[in-house]
Protein backbone atom coordinates (compact mmCIF):
# COMPACT_ATOMS: atom_id res chain seq x y z
CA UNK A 1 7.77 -4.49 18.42
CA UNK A 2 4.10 -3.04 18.29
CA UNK A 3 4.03 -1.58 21.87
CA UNK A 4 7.50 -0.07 21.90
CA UNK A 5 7.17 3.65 21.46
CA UNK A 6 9.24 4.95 18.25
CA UNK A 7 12.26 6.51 18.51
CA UNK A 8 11.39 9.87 15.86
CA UNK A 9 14.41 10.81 14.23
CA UNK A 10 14.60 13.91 11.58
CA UNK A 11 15.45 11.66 8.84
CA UNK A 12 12.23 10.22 9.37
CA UNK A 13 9.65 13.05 9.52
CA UNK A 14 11.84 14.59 6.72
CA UNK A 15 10.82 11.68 4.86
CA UNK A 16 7.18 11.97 6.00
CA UNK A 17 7.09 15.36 4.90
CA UNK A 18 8.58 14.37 1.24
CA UNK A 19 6.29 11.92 0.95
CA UNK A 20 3.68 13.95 1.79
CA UNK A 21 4.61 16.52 -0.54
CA UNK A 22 4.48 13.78 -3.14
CA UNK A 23 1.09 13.51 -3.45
CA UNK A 24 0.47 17.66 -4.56
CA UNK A 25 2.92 17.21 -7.58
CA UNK A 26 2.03 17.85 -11.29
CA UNK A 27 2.62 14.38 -12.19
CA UNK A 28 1.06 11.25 -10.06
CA UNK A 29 2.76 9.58 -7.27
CA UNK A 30 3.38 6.43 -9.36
CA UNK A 31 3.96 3.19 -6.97
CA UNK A 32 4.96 0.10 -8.21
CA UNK A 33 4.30 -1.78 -5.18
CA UNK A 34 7.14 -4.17 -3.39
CA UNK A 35 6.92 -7.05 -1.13
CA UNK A 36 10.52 -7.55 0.22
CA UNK A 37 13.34 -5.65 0.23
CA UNK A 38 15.01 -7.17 -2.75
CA UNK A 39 11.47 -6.29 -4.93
CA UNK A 40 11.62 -2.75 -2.69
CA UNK A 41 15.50 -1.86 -4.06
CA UNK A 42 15.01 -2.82 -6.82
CA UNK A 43 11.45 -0.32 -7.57
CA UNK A 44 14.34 2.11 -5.80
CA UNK A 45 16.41 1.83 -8.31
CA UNK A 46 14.24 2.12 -11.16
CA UNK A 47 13.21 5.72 -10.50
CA UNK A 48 10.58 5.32 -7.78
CA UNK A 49 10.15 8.28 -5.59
CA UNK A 50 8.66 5.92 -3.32
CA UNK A 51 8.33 2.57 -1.82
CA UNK A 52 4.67 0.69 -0.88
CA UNK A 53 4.50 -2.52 0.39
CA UNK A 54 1.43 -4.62 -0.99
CA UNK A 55 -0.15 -7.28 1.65
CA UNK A 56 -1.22 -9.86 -0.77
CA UNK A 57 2.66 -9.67 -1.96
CA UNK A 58 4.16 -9.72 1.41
CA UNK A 59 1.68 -12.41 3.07
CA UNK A 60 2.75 -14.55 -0.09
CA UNK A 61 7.10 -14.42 0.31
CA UNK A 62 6.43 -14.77 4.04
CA UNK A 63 4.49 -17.92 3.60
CA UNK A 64 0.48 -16.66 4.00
CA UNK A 65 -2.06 -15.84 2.44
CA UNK A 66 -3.51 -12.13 2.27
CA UNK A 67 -6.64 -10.96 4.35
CA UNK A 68 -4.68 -10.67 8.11
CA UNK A 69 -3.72 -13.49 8.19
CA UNK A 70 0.19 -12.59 9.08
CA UNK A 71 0.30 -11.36 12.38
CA UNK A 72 1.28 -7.78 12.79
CA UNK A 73 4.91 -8.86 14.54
CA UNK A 74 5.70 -10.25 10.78
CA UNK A 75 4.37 -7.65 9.15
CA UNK A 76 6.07 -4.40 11.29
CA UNK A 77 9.14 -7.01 10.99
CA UNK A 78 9.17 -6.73 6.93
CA UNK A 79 8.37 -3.42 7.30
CA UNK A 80 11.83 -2.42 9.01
CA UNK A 81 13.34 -4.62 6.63
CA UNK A 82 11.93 -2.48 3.58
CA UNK A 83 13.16 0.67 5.06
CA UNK A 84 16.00 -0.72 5.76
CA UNK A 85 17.12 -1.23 2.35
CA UNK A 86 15.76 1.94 0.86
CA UNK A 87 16.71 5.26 0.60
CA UNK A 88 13.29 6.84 -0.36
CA UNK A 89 10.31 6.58 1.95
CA UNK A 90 8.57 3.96 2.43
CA UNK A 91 4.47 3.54 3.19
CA UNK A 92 3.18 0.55 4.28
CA UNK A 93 0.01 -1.38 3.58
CA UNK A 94 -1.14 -3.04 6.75
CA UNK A 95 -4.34 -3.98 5.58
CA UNK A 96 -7.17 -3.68 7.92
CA UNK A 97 -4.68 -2.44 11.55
CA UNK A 98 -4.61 -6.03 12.66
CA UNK A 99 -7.23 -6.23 15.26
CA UNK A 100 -10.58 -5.75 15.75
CA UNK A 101 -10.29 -2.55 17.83
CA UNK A 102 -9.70 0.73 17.38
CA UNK A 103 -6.46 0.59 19.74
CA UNK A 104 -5.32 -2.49 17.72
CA UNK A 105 -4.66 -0.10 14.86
CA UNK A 106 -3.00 2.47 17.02
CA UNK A 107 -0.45 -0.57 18.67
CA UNK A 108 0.36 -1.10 14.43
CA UNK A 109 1.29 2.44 14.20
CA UNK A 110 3.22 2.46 16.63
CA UNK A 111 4.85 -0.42 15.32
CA UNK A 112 5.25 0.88 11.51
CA UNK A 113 6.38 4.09 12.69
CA UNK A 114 9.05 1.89 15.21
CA UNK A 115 10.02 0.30 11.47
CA UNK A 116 10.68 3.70 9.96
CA UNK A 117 7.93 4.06 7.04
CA UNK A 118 6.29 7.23 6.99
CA UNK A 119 2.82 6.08 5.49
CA UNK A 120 0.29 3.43 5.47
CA UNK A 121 -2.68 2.43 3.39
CA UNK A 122 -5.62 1.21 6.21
CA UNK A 123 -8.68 -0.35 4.68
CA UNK A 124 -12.39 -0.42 5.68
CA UNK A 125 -12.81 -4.08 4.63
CA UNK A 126 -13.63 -6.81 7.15
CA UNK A 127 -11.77 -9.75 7.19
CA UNK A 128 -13.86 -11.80 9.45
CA UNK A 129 -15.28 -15.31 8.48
CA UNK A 130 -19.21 -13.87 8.88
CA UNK A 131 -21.01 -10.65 8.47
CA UNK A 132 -20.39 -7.74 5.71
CA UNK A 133 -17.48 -6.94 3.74
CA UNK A 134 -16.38 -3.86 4.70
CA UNK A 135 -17.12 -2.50 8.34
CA UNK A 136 -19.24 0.78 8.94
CA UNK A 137 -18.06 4.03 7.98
CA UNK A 138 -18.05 5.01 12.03
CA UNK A 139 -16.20 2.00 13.11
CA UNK A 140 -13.87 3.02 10.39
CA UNK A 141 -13.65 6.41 10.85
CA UNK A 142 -12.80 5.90 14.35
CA UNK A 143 -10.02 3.21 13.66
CA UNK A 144 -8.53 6.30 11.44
CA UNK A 145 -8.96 8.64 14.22
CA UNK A 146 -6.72 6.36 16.30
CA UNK A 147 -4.13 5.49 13.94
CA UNK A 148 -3.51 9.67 13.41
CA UNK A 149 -3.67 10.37 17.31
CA UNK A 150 -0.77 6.98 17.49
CA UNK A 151 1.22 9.05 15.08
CA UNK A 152 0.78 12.92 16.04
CA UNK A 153 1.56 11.16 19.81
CA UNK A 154 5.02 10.44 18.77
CA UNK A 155 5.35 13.58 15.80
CA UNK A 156 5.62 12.03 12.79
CA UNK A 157 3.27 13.75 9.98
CA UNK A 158 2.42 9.61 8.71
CA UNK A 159 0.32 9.77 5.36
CA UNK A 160 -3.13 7.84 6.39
CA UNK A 161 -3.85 6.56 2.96
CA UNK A 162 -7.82 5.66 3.48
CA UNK A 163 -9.18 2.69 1.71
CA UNK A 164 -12.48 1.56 0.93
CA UNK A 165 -13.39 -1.32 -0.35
CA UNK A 166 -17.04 0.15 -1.85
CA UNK A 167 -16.19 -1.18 -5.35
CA UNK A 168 -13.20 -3.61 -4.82
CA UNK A 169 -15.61 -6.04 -2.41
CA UNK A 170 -19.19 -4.81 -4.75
CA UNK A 171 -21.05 -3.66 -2.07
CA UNK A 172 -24.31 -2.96 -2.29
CA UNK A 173 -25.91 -1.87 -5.72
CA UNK A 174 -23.85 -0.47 -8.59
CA UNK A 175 -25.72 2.81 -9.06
CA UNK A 176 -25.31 3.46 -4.91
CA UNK A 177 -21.26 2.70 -5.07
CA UNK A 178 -20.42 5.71 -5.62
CA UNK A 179 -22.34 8.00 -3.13
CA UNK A 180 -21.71 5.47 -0.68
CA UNK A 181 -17.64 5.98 -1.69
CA UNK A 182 -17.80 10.05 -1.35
CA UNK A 183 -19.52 9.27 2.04
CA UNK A 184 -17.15 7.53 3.60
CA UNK A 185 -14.44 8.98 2.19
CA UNK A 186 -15.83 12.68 3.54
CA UNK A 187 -16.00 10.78 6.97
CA UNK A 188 -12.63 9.15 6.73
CA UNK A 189 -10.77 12.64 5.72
CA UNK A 190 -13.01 14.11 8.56
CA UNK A 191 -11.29 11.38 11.30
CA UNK A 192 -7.75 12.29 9.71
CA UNK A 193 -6.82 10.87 6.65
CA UNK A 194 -4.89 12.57 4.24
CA UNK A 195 -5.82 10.59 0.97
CA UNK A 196 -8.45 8.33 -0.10
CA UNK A 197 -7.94 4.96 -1.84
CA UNK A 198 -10.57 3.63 -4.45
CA UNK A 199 -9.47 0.06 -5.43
CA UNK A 200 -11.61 -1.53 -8.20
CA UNK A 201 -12.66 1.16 -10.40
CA UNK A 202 -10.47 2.78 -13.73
CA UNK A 203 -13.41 3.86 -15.62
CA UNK A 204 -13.41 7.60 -16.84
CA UNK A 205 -16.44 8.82 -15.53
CA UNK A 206 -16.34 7.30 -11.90
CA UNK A 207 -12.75 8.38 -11.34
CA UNK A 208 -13.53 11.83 -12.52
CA UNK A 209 -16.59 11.99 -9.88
CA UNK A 210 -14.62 10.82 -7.31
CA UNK A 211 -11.73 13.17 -8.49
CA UNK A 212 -14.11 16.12 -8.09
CA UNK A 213 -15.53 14.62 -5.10
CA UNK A 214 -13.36 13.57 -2.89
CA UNK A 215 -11.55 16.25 -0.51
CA UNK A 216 -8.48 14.78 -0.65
CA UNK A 217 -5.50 12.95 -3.07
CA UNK A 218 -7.14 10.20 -4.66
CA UNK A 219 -5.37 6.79 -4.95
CA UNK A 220 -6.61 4.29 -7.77
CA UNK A 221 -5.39 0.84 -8.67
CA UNK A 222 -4.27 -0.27 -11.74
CA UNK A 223 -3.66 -3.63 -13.88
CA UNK A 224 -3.45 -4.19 -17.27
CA UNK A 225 -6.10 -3.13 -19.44
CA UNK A 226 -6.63 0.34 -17.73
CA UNK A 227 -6.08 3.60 -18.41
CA UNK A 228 -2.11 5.06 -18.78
CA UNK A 229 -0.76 6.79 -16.13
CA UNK A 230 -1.09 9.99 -18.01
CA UNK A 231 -4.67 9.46 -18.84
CA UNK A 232 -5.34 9.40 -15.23
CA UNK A 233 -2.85 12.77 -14.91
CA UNK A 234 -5.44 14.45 -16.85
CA UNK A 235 -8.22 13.56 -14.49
CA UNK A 236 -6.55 14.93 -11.44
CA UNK A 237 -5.74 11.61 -10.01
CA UNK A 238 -2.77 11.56 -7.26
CA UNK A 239 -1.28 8.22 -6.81
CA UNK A 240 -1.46 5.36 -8.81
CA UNK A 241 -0.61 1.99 -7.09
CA UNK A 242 -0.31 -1.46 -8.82
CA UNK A 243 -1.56 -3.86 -5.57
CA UNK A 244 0.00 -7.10 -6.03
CA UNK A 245 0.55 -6.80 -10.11
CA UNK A 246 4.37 -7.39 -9.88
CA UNK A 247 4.58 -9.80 -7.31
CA UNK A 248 1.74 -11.87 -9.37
CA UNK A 249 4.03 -11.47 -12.13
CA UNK A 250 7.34 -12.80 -10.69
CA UNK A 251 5.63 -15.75 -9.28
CA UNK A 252 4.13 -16.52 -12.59
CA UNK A 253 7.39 -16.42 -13.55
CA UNK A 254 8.67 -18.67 -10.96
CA UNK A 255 6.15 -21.26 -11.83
CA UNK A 256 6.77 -21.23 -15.62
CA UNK A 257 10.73 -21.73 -15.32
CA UNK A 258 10.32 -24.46 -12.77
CA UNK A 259 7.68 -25.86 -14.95
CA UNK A 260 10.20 -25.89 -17.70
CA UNK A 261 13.10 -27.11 -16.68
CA UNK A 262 11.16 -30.05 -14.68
CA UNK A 263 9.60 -31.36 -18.00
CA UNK A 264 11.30 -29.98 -20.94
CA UNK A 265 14.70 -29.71 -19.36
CA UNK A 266 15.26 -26.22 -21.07
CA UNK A 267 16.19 -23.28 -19.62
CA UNK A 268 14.24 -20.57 -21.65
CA UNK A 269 12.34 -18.81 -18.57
CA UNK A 270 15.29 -17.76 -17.44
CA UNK A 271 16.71 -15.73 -20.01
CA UNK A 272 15.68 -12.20 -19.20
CA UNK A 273 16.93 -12.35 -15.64
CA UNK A 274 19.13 -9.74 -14.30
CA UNK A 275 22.19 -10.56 -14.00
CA UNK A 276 24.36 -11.47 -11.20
CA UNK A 277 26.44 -8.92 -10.91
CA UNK A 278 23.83 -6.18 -11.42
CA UNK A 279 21.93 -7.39 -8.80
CA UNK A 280 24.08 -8.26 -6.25
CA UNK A 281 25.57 -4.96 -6.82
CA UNK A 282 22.39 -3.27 -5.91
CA UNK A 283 22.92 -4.98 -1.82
CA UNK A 284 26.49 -3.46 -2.05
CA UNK A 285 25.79 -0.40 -0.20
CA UNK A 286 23.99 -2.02 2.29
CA UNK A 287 27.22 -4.77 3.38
């Protein structure tokens, strides 16, 4: 599905242009990240404006672990599914591109963009066994590059989402984080992305720097413990993504009612579900 060339269709840049528009509201783009389309309709119908996929999340229900190691087929494949059963756009986090080239990236475009979704998050970090964490800010910026000349190739305005992994991975010293994090993301905006993504810091004063000096929407990542979504309103911050948070917490779920009912014999886990009918009736549409 990667090297097929997408079929545009106006629903599609309509929802590219949405979810661009998304990102200049008063309020935060507020995503509570999915992994399938179940976890997807459901963050639908709970208000979301908008759906993101998390890797760790979808690597996990497909049976791998996160860092590349699904092959892009599986992951454009979920993709489609997500957009499939979703109304509101969806943006897709495909990690790294899924190669080690710059035209590896652009074949995932194409591929995502073949799905339907209308963004993606693409991070600097290295997923090889040896050498640094994240690769160089060229080799980066030129992997962005590709992915927006694979999208403006076929017309669809896709929202490059820019990642680095300065903080996330602790490269280098803490006192050189963040000028190395405005650097790259000047450079990344520079190649074509439209936002920057800053996993691994919630403090104040860094988000406010990186607020102020970043040229673009800035993305942060939250868990529990960190600032509310309107304390990060206040700051200027964008988009506000949860990673893997939800999907963490189902499967902790998961393991506590199976736990339960395989020693206790009780059935308490499983109180708070939803219920059958609710749920089933959100796939109704879809028959």
């Amino acid at each position: 599905m990667s090297n097929e060339t997408p079929t545009t269709s106006a629903t599609q840049i309509e929802r590219a242009r949405t979810f661009r528009d998304l990102h200049a509201g008063e309020r935060p783009l507020v995503l509570p990240n999915a992994w399938d389309p179940a976890s997807a309709r459901i963050v639908e119908e709970a208000g979301a404006a908008a759906v993101a996929t998390t890797s760790a999340g979808v690597g996990w229900g497909l049976g791998f672990g996160d860092g590349e190691r699904l092959s892009r087929e599986r992951a454009v494949e979920l993709i489609a599914r997500v957009v499939a059963a979703v109304d509101v756009p969806v943006t897709a986090d495909i990690e790294a591109g899924y190669g080690e080239g710059a035209e590896d990236v652009a074949a995932t475009v194409r591929g995502v963009l073949a799905a339907g979704a209308v963004g993606i998050n693409l991070e600097d970090a290295s997923h090889a066994s040896e050498g640094p964490a994240v690769r160089s800010t060229e080799e980066n910026a030129a992997r962005i590059a590709a992915a927006r000349q694979a999208a403006d190739e076929v017309g669809v305005p896709l929202f490059i989402n820019a990642r680095t992994d300065i903080y996330l991975a602790s490269v280098g010293e803490p006192e050189t984080r963040l000028n190395e994090t405005l650097e790259r993301a000047a450079a990344y905006v520079a190649a074509g992305a439209d936002g920057v993504f800053v996993p691994g810091v919630v403090d104040f004063e860094t988000v406010t720097a990186l607020v102020k000096g970043v040229a673009a929407p800035l993305n942060v990542m939250v868990w529990p413990g960190a600032p509310s979504v309107e304390e990060f309103a206040e700051l200027g911050v964008a988009r506000i993504s949860v990673g893997a948070a939800i999907a963490q917490s189902v499967h902790a779920l998961t393991r506590r009612a199976a736990r339960e009912v395989l020693t206790s014999g009780t059935y308490t886990s499983f109180a708070e579900g939803l219920g059958y009918p609710e749920l089933n009736g959100l796939f109704e549409r879809r028959a």
